[in-house]
ModelCIF file with pLDDT and N, C-alpha, C, O atoms, coordinates in Angstrom:
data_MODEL
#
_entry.id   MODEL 
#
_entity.id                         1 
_entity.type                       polymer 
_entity.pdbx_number_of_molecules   1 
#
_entity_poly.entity_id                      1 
_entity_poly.type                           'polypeptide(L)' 
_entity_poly.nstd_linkage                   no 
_entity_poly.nstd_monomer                   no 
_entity_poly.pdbx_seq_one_letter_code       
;(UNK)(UNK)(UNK)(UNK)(UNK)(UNK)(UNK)(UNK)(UNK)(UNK)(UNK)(UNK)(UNK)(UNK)(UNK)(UNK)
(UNK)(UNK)(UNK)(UNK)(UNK)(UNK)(UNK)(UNK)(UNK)(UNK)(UNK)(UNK)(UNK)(UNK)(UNK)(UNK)
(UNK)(UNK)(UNK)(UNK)(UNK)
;
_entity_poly.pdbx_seq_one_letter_code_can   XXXXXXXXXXXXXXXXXXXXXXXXXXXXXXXXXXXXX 
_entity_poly.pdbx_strand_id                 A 
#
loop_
_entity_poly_seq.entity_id 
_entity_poly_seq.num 
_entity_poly_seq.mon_id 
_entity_poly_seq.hetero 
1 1  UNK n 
1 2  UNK n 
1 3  UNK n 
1 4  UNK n 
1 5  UNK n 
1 6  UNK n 
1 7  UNK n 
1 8  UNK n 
1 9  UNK n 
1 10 UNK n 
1 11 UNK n 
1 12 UNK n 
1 13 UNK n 
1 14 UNK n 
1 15 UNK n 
1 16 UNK n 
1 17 UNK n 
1 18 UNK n 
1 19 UNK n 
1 20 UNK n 
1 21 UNK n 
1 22 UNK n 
1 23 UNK n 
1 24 UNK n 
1 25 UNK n 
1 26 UNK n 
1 27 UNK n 
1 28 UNK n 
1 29 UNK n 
1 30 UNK n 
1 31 UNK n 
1 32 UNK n 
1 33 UNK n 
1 34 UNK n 
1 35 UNK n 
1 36 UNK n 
1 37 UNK n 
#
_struct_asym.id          A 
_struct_asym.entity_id   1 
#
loop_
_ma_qa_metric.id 
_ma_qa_metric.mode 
_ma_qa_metric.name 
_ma_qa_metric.software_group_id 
_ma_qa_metric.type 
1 global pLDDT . pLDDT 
2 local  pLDDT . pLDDT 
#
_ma_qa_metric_global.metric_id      1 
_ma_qa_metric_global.metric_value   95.73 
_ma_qa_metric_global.model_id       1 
_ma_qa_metric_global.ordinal_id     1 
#
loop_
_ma_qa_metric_local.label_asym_id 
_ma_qa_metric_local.label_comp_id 
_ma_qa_metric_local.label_seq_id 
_ma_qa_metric_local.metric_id 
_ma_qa_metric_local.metric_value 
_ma_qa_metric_local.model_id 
_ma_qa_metric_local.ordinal_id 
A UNK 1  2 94.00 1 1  
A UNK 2  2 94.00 1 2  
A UNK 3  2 96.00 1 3  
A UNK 4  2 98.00 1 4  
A UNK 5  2 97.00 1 5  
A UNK 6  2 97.00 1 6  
A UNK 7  2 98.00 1 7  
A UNK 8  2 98.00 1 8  
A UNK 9  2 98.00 1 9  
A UNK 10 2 98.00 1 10 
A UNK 11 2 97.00 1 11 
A UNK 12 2 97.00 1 12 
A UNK 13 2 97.00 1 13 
A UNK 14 2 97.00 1 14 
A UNK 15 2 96.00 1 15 
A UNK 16 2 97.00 1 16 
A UNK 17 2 95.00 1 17 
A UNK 18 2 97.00 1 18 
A UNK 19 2 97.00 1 19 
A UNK 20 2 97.00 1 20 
A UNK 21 2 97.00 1 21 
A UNK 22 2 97.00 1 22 
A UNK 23 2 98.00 1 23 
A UNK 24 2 97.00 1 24 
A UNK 25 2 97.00 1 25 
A UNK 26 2 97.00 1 26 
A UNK 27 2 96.00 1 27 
A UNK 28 2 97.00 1 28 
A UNK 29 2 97.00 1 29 
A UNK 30 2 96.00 1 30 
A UNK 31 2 95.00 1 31 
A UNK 32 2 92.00 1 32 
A UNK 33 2 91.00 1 33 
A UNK 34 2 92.00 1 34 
A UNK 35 2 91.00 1 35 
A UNK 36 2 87.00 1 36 
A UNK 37 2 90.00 1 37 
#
loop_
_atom_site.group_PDB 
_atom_site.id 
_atom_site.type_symbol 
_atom_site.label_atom_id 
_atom_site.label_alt_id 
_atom_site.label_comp_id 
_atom_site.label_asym_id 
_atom_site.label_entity_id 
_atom_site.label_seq_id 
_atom_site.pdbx_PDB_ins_code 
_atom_site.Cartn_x 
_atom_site.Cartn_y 
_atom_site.Cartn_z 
_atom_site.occupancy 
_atom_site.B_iso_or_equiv 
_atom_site.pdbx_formal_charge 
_atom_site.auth_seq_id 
_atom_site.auth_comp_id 
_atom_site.auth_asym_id 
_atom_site.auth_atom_id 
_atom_site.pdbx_PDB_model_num 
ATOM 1   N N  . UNK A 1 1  ? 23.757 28.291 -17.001 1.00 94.00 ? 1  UNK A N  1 
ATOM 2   C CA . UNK A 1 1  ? 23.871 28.128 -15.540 1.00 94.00 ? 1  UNK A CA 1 
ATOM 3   C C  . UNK A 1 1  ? 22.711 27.331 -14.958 1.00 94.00 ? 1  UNK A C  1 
ATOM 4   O O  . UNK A 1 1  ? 22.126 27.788 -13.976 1.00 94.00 ? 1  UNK A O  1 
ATOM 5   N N  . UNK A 1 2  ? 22.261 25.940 -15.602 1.00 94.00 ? 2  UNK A N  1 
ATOM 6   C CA . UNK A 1 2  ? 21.666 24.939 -15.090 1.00 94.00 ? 2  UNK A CA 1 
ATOM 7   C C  . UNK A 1 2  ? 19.952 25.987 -15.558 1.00 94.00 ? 2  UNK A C  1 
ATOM 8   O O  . UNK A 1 2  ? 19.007 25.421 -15.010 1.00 94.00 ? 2  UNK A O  1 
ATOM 9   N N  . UNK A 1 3  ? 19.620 26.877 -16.133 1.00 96.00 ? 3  UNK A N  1 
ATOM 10  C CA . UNK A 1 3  ? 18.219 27.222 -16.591 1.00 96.00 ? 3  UNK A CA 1 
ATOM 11  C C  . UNK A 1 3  ? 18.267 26.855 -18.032 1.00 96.00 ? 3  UNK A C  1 
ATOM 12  O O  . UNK A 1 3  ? 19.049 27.333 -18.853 1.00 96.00 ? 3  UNK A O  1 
ATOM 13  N N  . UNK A 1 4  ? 17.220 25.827 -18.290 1.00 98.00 ? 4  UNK A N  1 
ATOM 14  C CA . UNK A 1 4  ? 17.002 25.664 -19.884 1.00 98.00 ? 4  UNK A CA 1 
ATOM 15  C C  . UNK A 1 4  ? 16.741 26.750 -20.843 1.00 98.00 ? 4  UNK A C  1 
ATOM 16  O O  . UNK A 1 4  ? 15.815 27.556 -20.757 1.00 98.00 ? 4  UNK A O  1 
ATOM 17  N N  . UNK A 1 5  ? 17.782 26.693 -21.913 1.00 97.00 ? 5  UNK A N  1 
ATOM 18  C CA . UNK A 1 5  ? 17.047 27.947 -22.624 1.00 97.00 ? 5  UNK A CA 1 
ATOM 19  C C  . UNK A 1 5  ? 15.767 27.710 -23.788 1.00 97.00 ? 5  UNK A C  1 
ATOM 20  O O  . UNK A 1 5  ? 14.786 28.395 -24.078 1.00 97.00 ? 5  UNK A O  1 
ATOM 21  N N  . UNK A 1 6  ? 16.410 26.100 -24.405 1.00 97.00 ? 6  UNK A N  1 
ATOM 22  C CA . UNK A 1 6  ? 16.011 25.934 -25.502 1.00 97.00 ? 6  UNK A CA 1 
ATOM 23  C C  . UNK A 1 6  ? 16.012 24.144 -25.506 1.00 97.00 ? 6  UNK A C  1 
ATOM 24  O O  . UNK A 1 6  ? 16.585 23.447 -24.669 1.00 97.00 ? 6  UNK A O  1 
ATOM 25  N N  . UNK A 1 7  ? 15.413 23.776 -26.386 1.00 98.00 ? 7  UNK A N  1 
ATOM 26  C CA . UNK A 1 7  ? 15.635 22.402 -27.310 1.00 98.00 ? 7  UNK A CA 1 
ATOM 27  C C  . UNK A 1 7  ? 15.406 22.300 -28.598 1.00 98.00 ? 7  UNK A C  1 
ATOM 28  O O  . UNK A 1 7  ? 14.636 22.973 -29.285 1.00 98.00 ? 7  UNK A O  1 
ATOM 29  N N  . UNK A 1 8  ? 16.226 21.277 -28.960 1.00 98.00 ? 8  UNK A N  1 
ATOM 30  C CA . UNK A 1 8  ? 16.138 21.022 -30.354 1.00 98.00 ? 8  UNK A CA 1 
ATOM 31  C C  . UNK A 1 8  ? 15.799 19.252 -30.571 1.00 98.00 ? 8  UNK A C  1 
ATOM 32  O O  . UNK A 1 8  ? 16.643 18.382 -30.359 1.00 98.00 ? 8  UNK A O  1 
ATOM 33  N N  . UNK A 1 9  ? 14.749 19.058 -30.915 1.00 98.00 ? 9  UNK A N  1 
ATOM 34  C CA . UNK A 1 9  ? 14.396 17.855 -30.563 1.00 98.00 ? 9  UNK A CA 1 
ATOM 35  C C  . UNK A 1 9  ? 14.559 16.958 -32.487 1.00 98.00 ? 9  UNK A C  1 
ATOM 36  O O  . UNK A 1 9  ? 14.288 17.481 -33.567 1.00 98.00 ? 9  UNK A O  1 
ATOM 37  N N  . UNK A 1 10 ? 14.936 15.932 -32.291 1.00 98.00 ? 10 UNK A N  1 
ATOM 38  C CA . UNK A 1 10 ? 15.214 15.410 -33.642 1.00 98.00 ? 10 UNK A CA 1 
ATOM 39  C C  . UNK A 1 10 ? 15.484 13.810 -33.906 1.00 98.00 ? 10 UNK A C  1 
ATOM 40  O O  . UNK A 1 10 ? 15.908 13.089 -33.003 1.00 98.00 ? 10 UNK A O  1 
ATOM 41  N N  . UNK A 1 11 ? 15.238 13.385 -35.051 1.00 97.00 ? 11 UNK A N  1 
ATOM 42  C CA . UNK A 1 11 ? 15.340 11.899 -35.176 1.00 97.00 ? 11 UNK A CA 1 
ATOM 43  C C  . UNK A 1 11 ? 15.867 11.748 -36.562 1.00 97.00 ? 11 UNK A C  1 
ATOM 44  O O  . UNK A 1 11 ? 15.980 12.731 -37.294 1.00 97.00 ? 11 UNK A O  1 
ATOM 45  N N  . UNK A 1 12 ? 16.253 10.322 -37.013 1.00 97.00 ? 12 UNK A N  1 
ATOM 46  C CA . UNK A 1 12 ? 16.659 10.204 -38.391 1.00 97.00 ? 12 UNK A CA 1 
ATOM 47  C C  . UNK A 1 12 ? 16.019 8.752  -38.693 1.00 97.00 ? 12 UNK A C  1 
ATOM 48  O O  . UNK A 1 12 ? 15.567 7.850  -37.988 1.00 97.00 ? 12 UNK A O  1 
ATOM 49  N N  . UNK A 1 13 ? 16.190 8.950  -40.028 1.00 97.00 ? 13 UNK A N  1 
ATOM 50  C CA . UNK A 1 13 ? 15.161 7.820  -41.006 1.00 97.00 ? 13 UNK A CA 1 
ATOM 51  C C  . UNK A 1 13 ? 16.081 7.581  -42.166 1.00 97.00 ? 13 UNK A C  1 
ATOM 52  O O  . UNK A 1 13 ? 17.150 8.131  -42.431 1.00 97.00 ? 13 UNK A O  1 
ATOM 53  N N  . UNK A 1 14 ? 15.392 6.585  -42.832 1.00 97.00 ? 14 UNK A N  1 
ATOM 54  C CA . UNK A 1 14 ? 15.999 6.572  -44.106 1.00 97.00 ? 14 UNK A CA 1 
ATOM 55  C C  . UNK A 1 14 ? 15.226 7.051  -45.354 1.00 97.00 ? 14 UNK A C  1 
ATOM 56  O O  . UNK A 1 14 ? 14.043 7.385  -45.401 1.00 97.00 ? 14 UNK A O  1 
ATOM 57  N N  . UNK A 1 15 ? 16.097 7.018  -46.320 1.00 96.00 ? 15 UNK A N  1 
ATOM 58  C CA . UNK A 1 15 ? 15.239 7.850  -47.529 1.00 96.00 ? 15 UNK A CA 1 
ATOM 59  C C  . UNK A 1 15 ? 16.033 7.005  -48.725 1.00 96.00 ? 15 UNK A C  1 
ATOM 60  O O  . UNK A 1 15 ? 17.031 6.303  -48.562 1.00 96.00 ? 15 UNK A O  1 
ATOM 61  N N  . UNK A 1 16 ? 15.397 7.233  -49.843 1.00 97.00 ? 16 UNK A N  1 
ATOM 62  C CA . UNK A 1 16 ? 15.219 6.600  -50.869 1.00 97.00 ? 16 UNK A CA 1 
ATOM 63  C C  . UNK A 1 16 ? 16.173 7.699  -51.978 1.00 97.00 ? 16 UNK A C  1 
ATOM 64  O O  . UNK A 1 16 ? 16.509 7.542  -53.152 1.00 97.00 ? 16 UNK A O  1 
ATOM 65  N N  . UNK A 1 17 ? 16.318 8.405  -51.373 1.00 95.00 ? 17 UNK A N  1 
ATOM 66  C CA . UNK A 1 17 ? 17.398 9.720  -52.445 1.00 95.00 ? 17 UNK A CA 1 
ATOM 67  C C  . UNK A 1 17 ? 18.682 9.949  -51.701 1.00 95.00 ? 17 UNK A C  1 
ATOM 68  O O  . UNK A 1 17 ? 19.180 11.070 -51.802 1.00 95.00 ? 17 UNK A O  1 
ATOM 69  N N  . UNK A 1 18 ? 19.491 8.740  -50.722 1.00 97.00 ? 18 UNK A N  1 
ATOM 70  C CA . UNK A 1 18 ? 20.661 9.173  -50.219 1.00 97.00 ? 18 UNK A CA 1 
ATOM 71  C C  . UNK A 1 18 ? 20.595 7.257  -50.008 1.00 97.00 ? 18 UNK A C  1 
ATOM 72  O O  . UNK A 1 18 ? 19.726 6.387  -49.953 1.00 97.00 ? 18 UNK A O  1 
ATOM 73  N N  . UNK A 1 19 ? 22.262 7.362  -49.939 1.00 97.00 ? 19 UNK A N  1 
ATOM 74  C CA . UNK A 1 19 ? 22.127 5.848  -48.561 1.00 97.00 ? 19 UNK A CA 1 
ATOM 75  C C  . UNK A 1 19 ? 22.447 6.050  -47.627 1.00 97.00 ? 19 UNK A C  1 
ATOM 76  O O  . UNK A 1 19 ? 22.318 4.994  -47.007 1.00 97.00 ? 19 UNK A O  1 
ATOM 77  N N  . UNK A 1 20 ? 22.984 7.065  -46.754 1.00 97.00 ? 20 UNK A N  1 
ATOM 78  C CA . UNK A 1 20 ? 22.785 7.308  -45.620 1.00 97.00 ? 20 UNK A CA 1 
ATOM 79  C C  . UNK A 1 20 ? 22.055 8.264  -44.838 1.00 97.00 ? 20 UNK A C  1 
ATOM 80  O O  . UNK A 1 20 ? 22.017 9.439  -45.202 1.00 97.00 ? 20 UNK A O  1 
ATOM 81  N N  . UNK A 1 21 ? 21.413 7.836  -43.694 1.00 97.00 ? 21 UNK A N  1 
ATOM 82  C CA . UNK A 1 21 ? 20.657 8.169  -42.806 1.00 97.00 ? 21 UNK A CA 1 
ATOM 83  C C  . UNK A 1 21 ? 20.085 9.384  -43.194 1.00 97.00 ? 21 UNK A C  1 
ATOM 84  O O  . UNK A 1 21 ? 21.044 10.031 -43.614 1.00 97.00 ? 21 UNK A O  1 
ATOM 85  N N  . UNK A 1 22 ? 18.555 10.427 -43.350 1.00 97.00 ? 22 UNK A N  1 
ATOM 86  C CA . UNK A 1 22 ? 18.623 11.932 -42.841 1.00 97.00 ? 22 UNK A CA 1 
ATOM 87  C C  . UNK A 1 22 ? 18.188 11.702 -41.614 1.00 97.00 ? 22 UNK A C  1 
ATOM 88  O O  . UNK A 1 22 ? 17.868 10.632 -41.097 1.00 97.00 ? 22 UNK A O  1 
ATOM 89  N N  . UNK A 1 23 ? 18.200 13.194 -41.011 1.00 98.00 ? 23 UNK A N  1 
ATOM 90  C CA . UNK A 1 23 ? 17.887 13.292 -39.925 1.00 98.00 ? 23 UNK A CA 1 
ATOM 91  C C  . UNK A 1 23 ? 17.008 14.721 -39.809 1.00 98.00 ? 23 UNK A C  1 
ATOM 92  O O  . UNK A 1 23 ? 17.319 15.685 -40.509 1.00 98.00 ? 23 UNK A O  1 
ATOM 93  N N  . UNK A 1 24 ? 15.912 14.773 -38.891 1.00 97.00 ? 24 UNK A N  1 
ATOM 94  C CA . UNK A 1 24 ? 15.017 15.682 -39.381 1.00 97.00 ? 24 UNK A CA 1 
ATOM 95  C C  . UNK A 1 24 ? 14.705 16.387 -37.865 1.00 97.00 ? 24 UNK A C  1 
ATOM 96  O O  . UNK A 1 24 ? 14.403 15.774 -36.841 1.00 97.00 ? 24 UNK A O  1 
ATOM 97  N N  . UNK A 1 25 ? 14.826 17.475 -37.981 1.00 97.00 ? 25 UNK A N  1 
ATOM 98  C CA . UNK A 1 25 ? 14.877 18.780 -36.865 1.00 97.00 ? 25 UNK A CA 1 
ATOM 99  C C  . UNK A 1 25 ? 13.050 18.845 -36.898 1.00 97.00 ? 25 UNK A C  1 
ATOM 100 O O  . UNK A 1 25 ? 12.294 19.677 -37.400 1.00 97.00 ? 25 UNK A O  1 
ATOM 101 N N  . UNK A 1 26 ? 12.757 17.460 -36.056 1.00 97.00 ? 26 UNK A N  1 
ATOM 102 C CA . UNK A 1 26 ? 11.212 18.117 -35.816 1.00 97.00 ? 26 UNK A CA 1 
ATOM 103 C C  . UNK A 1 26 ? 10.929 19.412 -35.013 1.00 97.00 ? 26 UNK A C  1 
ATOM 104 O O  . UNK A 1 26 ? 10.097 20.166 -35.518 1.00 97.00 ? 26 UNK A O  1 
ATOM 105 N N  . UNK A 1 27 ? 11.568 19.834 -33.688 1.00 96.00 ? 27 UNK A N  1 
ATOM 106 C CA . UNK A 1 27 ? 11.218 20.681 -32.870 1.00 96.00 ? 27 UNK A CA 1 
ATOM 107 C C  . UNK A 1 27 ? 12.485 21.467 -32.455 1.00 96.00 ? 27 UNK A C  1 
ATOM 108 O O  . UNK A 1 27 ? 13.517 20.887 -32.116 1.00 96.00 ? 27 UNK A O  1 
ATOM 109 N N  . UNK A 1 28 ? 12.333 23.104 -32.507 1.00 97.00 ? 28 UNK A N  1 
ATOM 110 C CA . UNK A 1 28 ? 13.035 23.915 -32.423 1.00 97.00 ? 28 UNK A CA 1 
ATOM 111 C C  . UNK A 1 28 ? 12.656 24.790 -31.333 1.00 97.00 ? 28 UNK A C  1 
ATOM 112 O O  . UNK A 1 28 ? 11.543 25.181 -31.683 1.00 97.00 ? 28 UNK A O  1 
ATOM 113 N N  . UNK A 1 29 ? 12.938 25.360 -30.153 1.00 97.00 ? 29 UNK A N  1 
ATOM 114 C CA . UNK A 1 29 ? 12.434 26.062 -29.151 1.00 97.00 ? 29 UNK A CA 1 
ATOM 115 C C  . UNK A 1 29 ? 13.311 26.453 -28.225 1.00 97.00 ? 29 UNK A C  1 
ATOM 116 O O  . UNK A 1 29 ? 14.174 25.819 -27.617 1.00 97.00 ? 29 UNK A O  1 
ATOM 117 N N  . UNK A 1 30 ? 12.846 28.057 -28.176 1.00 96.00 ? 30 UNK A N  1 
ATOM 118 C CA . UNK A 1 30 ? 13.794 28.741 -27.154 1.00 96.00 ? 30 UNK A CA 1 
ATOM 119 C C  . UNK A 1 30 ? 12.786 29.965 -26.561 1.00 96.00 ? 30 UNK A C  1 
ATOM 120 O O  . UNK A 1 30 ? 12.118 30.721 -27.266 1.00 96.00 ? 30 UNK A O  1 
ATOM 121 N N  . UNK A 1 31 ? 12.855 29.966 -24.936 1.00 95.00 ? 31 UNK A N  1 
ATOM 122 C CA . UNK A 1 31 ? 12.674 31.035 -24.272 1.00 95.00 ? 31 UNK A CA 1 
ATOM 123 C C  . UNK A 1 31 ? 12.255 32.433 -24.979 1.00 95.00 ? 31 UNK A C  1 
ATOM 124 O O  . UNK A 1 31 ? 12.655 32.848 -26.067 1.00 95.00 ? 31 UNK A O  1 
ATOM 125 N N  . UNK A 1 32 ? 11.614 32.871 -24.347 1.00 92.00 ? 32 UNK A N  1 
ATOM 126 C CA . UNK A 1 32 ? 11.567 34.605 -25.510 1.00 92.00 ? 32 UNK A CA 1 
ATOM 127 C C  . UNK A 1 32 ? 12.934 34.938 -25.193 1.00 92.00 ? 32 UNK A C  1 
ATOM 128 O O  . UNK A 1 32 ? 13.626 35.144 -26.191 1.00 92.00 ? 32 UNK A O  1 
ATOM 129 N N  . UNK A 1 33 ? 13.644 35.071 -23.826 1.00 91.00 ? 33 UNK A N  1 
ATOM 130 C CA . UNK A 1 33 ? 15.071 35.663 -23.382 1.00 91.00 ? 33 UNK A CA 1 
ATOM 131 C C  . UNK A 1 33 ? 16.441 35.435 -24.345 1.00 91.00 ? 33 UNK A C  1 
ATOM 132 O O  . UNK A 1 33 ? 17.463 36.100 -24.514 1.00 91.00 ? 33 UNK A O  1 
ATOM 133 N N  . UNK A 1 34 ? 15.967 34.225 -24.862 1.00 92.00 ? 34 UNK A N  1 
ATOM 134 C CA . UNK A 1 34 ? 17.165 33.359 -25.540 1.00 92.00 ? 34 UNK A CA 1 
ATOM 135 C C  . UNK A 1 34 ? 17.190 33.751 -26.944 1.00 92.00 ? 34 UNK A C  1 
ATOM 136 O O  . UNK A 1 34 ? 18.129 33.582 -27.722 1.00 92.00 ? 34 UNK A O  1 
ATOM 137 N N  . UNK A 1 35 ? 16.125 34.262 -27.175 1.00 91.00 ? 35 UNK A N  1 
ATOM 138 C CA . UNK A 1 35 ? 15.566 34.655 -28.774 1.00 91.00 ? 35 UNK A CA 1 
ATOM 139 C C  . UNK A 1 35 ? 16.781 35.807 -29.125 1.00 91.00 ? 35 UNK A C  1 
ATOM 140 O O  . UNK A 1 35 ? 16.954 36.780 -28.391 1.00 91.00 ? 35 UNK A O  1 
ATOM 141 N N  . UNK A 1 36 ? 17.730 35.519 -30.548 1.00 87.00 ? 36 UNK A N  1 
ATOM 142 C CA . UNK A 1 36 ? 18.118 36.309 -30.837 1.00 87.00 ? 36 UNK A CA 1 
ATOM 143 C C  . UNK A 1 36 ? 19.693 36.840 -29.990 1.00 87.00 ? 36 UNK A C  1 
ATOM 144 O O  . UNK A 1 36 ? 20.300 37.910 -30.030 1.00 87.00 ? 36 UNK A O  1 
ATOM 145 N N  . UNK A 1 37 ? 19.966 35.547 -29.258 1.00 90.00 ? 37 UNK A N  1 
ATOM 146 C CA . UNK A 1 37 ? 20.990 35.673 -28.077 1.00 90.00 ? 37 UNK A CA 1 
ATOM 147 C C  . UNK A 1 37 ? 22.128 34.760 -28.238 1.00 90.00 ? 37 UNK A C  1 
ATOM 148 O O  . UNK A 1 37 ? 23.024 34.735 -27.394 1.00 90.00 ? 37 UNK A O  1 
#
């Protein structure tokens, strides 16, 4: 209802052990309220 709970912040690269893209979950974050919800 328009209050942030959380983000998940993330980017992708390339790597040398796939040919396509990874993508890597730098930042994970949620509210204490949201914790577990």
């Amino acid at each position: 209802e328009g209050t942030m709970l959380g983000f998940a912040l993330h980017h992708t690269h390339l790597s040398t052990w796939v040919s396509a893209p990874d993508c890597y979950l730098e930042d994970l974050f949620l509210t204490d309220g949201a914790r577990g919800a």
